[in-house]
C-alpha atoms as a PDB file:
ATOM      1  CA  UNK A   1     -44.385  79.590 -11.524  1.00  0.00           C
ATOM      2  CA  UNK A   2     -46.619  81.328  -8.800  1.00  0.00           C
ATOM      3  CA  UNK A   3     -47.570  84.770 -10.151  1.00  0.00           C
ATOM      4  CA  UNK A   4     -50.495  85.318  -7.940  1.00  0.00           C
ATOM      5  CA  UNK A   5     -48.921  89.182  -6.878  1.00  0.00           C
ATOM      6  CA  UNK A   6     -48.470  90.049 -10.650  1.00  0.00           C
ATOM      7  CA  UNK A   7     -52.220  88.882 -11.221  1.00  0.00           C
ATOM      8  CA  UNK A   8     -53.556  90.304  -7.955  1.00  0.00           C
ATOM      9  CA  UNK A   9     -51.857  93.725  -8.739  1.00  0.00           C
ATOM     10  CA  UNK A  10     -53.231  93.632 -12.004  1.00  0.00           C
ATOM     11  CA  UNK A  11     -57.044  92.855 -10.993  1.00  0.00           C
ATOM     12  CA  UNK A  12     -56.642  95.329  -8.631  1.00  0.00           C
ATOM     13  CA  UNK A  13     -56.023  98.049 -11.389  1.00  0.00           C
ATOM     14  CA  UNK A  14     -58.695  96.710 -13.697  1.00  0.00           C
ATOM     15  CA  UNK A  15     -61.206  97.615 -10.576  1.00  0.00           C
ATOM     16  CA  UNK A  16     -59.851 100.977  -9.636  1.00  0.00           C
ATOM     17  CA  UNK A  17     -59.911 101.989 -13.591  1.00  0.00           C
ATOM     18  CA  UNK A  18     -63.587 100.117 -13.598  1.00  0.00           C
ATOM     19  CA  UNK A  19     -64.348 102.490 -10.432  1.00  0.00           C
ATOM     20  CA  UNK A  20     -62.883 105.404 -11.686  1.00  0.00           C
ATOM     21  CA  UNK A  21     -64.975 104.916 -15.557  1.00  0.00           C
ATOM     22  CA  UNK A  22     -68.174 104.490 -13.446  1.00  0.00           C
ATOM     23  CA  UNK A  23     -67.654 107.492 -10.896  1.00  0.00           C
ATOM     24  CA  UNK A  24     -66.420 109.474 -14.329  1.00  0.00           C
ATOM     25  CA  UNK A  25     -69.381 108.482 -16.641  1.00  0.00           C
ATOM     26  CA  UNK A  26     -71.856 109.408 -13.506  1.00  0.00           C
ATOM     27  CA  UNK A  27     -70.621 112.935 -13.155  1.00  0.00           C
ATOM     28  CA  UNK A  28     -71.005 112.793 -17.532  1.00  0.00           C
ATOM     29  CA  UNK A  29     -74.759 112.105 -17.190  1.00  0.00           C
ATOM     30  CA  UNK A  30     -75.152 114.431 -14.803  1.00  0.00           C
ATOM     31  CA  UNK A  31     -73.172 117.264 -15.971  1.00  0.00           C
ATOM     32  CA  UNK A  32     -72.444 117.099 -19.916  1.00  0.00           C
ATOM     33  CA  UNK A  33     -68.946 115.577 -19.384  1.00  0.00           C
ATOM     34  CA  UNK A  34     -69.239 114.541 -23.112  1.00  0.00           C
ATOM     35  CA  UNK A  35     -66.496 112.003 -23.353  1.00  0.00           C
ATOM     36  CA  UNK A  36     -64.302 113.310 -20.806  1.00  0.00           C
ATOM     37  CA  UNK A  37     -65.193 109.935 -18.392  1.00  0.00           C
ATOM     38  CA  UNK A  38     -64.463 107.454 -20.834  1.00  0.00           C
ATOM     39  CA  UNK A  39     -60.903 109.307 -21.583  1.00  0.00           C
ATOM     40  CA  UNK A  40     -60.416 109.534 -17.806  1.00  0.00           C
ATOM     41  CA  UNK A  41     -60.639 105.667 -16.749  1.00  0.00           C
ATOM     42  CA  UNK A  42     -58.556 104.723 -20.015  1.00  0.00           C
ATOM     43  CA  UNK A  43     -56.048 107.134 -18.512  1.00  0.00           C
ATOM     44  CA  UNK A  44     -56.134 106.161 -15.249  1.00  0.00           C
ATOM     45  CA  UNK A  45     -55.365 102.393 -16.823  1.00  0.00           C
ATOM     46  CA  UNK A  46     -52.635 103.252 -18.849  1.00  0.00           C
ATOM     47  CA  UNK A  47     -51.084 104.599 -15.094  1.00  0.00           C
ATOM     48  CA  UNK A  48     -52.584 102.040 -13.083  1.00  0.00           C
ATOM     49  CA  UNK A  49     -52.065  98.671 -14.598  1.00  0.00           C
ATOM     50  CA  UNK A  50     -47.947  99.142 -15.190  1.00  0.00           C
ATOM     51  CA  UNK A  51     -47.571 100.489 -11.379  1.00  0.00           C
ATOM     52  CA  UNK A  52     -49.814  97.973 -10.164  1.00  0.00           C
ATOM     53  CA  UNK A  53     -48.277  95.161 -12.125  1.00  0.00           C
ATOM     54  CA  UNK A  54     -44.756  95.967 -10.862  1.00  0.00           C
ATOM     55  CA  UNK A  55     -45.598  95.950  -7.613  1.00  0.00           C
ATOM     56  CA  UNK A  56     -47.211  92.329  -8.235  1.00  0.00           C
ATOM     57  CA  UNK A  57     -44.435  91.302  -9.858  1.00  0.00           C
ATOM     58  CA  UNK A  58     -42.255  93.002  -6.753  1.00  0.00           C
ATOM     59  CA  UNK A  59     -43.885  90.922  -4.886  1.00  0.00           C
ATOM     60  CA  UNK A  60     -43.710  87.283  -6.538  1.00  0.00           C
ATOM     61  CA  UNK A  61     -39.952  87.847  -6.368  1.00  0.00           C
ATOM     62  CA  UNK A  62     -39.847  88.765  -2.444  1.00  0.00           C
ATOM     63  CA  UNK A  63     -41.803  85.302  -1.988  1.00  0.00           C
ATOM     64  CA  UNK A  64     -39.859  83.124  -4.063  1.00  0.00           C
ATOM     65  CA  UNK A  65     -36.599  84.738  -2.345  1.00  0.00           C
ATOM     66  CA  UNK A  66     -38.855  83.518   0.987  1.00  0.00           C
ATOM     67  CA  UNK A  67     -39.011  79.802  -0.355  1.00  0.00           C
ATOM     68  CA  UNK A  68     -35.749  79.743  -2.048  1.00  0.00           C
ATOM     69  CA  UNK A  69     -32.327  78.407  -0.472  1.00  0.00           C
ATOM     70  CA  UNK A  70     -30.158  81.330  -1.714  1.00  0.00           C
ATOM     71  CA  UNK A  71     -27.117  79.082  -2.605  1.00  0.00           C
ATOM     72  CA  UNK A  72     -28.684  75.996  -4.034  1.00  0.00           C
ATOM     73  CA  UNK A  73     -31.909  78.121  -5.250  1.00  0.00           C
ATOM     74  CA  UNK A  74     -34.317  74.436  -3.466  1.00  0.00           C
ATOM     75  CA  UNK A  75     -37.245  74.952  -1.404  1.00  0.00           C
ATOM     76  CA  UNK A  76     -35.825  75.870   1.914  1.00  0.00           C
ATOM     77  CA  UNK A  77     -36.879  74.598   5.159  1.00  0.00           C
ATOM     78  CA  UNK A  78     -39.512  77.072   6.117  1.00  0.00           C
ATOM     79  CA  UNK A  79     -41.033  76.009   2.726  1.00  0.00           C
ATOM     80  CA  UNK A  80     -41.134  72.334   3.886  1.00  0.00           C
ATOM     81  CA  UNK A  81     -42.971  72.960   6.618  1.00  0.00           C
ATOM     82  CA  UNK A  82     -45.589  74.827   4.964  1.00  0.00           C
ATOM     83  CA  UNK A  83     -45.862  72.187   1.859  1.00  0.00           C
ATOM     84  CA  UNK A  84     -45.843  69.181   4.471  1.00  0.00           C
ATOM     85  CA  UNK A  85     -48.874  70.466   6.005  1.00  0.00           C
ATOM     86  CA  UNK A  86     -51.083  70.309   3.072  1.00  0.00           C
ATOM     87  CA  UNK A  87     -49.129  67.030   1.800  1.00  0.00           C
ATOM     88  CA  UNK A  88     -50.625  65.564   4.924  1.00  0.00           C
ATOM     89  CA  UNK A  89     -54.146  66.686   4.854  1.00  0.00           C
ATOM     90  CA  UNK A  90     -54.513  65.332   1.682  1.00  0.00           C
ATOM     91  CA  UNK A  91     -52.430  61.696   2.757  1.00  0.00           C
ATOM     92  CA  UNK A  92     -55.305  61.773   5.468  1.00  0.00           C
ATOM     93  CA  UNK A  93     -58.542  62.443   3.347  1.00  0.00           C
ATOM     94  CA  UNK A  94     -57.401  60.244   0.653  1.00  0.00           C
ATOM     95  CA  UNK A  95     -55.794  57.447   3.300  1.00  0.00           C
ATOM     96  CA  UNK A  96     -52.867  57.359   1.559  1.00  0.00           C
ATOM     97  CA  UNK A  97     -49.265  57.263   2.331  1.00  0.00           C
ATOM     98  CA  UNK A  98     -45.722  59.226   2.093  1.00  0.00           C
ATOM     99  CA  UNK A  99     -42.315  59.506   2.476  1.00  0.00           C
ATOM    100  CA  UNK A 100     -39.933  61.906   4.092  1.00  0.00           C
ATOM    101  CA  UNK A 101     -35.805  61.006   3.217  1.00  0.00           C
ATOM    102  CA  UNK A 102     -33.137  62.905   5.249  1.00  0.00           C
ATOM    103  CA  UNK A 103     -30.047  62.916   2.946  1.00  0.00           C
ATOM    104  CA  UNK A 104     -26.717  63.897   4.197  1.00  0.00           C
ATOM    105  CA  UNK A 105     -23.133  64.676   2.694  1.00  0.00           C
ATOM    106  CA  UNK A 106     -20.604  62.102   4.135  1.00  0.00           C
ATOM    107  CA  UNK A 107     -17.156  63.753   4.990  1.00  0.00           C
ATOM    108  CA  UNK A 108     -18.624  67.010   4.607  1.00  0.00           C
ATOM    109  CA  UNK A 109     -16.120  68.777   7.053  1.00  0.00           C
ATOM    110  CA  UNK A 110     -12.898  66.918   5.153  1.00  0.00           C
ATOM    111  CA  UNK A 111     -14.030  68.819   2.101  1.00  0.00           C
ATOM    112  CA  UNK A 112     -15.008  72.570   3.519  1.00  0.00           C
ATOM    113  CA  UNK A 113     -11.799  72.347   5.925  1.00  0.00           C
ATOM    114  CA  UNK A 114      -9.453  70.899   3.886  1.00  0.00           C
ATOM    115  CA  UNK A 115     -10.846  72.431   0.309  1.00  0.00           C
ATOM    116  CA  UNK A 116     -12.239  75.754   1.501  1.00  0.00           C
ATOM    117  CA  UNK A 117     -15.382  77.179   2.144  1.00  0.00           C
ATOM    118  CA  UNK A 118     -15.807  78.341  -1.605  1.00  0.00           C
ATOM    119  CA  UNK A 119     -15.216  74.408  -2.626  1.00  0.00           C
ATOM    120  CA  UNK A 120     -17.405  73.693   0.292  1.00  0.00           C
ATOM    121  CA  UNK A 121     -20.648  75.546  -0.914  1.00  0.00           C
ATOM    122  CA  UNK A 122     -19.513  74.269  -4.331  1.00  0.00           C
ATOM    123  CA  UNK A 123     -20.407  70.792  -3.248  1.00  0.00           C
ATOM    124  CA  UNK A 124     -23.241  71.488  -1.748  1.00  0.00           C
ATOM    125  CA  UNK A 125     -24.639  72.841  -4.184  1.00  0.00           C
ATOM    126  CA  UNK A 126     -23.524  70.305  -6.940  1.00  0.00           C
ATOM    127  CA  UNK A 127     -25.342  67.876  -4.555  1.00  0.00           C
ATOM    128  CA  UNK A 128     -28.131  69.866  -5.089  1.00  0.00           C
ATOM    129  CA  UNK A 129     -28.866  69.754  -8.792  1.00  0.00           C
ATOM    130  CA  UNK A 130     -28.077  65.552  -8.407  1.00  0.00           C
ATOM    131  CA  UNK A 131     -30.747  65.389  -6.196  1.00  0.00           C
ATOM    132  CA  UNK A 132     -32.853  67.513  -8.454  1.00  0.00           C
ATOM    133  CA  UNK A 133     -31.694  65.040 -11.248  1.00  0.00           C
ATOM    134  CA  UNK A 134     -32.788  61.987  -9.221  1.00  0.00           C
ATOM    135  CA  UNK A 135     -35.958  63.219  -8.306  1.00  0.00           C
ATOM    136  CA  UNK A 136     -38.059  62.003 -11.354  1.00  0.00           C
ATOM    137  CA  UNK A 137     -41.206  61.372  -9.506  1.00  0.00           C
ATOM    138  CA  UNK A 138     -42.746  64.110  -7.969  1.00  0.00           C
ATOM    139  CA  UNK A 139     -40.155  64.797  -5.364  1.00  0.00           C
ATOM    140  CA  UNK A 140     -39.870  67.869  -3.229  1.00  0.00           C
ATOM    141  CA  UNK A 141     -36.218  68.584  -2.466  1.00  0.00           C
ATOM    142  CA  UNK A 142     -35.820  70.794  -0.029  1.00  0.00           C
ATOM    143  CA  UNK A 143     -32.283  72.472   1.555  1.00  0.00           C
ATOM    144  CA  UNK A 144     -32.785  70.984   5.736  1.00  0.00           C
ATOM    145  CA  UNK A 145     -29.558  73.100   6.253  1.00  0.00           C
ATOM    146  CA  UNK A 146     -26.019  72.862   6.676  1.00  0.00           C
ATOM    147  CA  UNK A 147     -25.071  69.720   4.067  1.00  0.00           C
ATOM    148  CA  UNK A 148     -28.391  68.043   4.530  1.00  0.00           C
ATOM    149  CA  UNK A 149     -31.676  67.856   2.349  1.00  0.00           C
ATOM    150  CA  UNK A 150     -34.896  66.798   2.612  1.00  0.00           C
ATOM    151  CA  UNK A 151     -36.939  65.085  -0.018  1.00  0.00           C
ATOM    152  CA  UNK A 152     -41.211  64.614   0.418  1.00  0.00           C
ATOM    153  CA  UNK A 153     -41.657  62.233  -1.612  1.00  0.00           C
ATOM    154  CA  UNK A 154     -45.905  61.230  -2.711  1.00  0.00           C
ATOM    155  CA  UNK A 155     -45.318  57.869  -1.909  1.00  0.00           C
ATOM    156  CA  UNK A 156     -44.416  55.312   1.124  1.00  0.00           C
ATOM    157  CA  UNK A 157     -43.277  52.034  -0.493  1.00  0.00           C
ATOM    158  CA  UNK A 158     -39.657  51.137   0.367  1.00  0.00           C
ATOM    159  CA  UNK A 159     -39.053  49.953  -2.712  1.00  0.00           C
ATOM    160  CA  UNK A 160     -39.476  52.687  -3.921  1.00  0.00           C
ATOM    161  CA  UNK A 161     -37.763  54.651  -1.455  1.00  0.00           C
ATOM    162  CA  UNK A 162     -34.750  52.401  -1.421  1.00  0.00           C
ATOM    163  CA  UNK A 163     -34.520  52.684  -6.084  1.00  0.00           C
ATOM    164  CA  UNK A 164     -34.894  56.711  -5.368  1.00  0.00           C
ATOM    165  CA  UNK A 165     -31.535  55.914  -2.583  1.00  0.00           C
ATOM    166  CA  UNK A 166     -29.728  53.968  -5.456  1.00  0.00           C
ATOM    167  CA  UNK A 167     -30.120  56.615  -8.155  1.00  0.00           C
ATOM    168  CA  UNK A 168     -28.957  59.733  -5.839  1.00  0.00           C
ATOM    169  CA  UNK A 169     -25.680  57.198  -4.797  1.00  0.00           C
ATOM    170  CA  UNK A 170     -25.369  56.563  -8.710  1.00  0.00           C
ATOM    171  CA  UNK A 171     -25.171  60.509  -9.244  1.00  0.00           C
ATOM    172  CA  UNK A 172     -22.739  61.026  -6.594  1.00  0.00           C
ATOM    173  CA  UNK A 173     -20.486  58.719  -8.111  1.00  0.00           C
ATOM    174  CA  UNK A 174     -20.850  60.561 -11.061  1.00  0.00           C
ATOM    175  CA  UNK A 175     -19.978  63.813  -9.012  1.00  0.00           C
ATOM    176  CA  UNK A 176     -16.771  61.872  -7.703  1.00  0.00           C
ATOM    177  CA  UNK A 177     -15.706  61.225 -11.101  1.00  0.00           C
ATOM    178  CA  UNK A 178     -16.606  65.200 -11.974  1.00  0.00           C
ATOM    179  CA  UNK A 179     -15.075  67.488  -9.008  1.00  0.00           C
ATOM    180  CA  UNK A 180     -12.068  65.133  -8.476  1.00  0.00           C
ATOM    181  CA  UNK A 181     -12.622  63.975  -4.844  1.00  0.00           C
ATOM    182  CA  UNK A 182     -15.067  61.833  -3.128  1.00  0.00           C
ATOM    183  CA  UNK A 183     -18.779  62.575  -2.818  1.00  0.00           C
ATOM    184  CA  UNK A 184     -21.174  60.407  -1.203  1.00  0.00           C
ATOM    185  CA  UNK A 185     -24.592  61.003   1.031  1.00  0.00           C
ATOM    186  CA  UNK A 186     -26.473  58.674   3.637  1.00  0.00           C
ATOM    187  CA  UNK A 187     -30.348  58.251   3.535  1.00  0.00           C
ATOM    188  CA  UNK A 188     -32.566  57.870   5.896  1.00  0.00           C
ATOM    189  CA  UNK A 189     -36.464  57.793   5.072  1.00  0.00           C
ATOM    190  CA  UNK A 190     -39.514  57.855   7.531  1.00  0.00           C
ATOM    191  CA  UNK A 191     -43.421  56.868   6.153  1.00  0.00           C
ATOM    192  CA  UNK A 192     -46.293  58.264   6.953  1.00  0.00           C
ATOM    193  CA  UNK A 193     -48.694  56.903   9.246  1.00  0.00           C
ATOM    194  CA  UNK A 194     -46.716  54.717  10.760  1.00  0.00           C
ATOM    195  CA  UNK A 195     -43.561  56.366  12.130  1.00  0.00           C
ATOM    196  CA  UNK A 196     -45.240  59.821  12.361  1.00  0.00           C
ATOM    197  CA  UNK A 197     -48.121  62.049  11.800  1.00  0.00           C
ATOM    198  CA  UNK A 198     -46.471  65.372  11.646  1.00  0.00           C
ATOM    199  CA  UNK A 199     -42.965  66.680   9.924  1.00  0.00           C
ATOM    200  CA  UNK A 200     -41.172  67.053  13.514  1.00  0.00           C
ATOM    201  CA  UNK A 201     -41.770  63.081  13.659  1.00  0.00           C
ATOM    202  CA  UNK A 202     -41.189  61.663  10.845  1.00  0.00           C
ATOM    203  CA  UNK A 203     -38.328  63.971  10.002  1.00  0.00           C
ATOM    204  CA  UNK A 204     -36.965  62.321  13.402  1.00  0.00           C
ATOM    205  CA  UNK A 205     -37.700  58.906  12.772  1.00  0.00           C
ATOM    206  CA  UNK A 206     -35.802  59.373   9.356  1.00  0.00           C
ATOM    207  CA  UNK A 207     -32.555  61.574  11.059  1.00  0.00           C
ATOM    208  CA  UNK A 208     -32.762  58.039  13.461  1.00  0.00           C
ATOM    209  CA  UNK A 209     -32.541  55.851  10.305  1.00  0.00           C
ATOM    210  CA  UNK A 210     -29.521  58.312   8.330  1.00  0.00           C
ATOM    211  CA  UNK A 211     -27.183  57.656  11.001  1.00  0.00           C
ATOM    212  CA  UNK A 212     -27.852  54.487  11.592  1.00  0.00           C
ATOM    213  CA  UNK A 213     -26.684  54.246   7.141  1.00  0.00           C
ATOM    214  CA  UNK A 214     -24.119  56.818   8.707  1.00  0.00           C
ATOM    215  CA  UNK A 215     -22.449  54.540  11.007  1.00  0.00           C
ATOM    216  CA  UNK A 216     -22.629  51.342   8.681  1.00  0.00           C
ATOM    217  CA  UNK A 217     -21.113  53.433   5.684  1.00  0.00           C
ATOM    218  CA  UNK A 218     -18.211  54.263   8.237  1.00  0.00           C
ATOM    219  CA  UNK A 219     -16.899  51.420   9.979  1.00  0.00           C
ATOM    220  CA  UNK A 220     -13.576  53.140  10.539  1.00  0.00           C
ATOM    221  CA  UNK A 221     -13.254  55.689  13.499  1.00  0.00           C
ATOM    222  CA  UNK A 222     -10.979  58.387  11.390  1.00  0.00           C
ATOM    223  CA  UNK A 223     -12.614  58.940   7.648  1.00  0.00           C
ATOM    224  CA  UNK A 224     -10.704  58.931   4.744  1.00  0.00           C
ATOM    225  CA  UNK A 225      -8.427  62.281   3.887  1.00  0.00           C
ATOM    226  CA  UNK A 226      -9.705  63.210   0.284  1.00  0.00           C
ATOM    227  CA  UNK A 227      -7.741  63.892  -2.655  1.00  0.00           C
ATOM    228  CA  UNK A 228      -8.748  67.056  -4.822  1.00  0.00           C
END
């Protein structure tokens, strides 16, 4: 967990107590204080290091509310833009490769129009944790929005990327069997070098790719009604 406001907030008590002991213990030496200086800055701490904590703390939960998808509580998409950047600087220096996956919710709209909205976000967020579930190797799984998700994964073989597809269809079947109507999700996966050098292309390339899975899950031009 990323506490860096808690420990910033309380380093920066530590140094105004530290200032205050060394400003008090000057004005001792100079004028008899006695002890007064020493009683002062341990004061001043006892104050200092709960406000300055709290607001630290204050803080750390703002920014995880920043990076946070408030109904499936994943890495949103602002997030994956930030993490991607540094995912790919390091890809570059150490020459190695990566994968982004696209993952969408088939029959999405048959389920939040014909289920309600509440069911709706229920889904999506039960599609959520499977991802987390599946995700056993380092995975980032971000919200993209709407009933999509976004995985960086820190690693480009398709094998790989294609056993990381089969375990997220395995744990929507289990979802099927669980909420009582089907749940399923196309993949699409990009690689880095070759099909981009930034997130903008390679999340293309994969978007490309999910509906191509799209349109060969769905040979039929009217989708199955589901059954809750």
């Amino acid at each position: 967990m990323d506490n860096r406001g808690l420990m910033t907030g309380l380093a920066a008590a530590a140094l105004v107590s530290a200032a205050v002991g060394a400003a008090g213990l000057a004005q001792r030496y100079m004028a008899s204080a006695g002890n007064y200086a020493l009683w002062e800055a341990a004061g001043f701490a006892l104050v200092l290091f709960p406000v300055f904590g709290m607001f630290g703390r204050q803080y750390d939960r703002l920014k995880r509310r920043a990076d946070r998808d408030s109904l499936t509580g994943l890495w949103n998409r602002s997030f994956a833009h930030r993490c991607i950047v540094g995912l790919l600087k390091q890809a570059e220096a150490r020459r190695k490769r990566l994968a982004v996956m696209l993952i969408d919710l088939n029959d999405f709209k048959l389920i939040n129009d014909g289920l309600g909205h509440a069911e709706g976000d229920r889904a999506i967020s039960m599609a959520a944790a499977a991802l987390e579930d599946a995700a056993v190797r380092g995975e980032i799984v971000c919200r993209w929005g709407g009933d999509e998700f976004l995985l960086l994964c820190p690693y480009a073989d398709r094998q790989e990327a294609e056993a990381l597809k089969r375990a997220i269809d395995e744990r929507m079947e289990g979802l099927s069997l669980h909420c009582g109507y089907r749940m399923s999700a196309s993949c699409g996966y990009a690689f880095y070098p070759e099909d981009g050098t930034t997130l903008a292309e390679l999340s293309a390339a994969a978007d490309r790719r999910l509906y191509d899975s799209k349109r060969e899950a769905k040979p039929m031009p009217e989708p199955r009604r589901l059954e809750a």
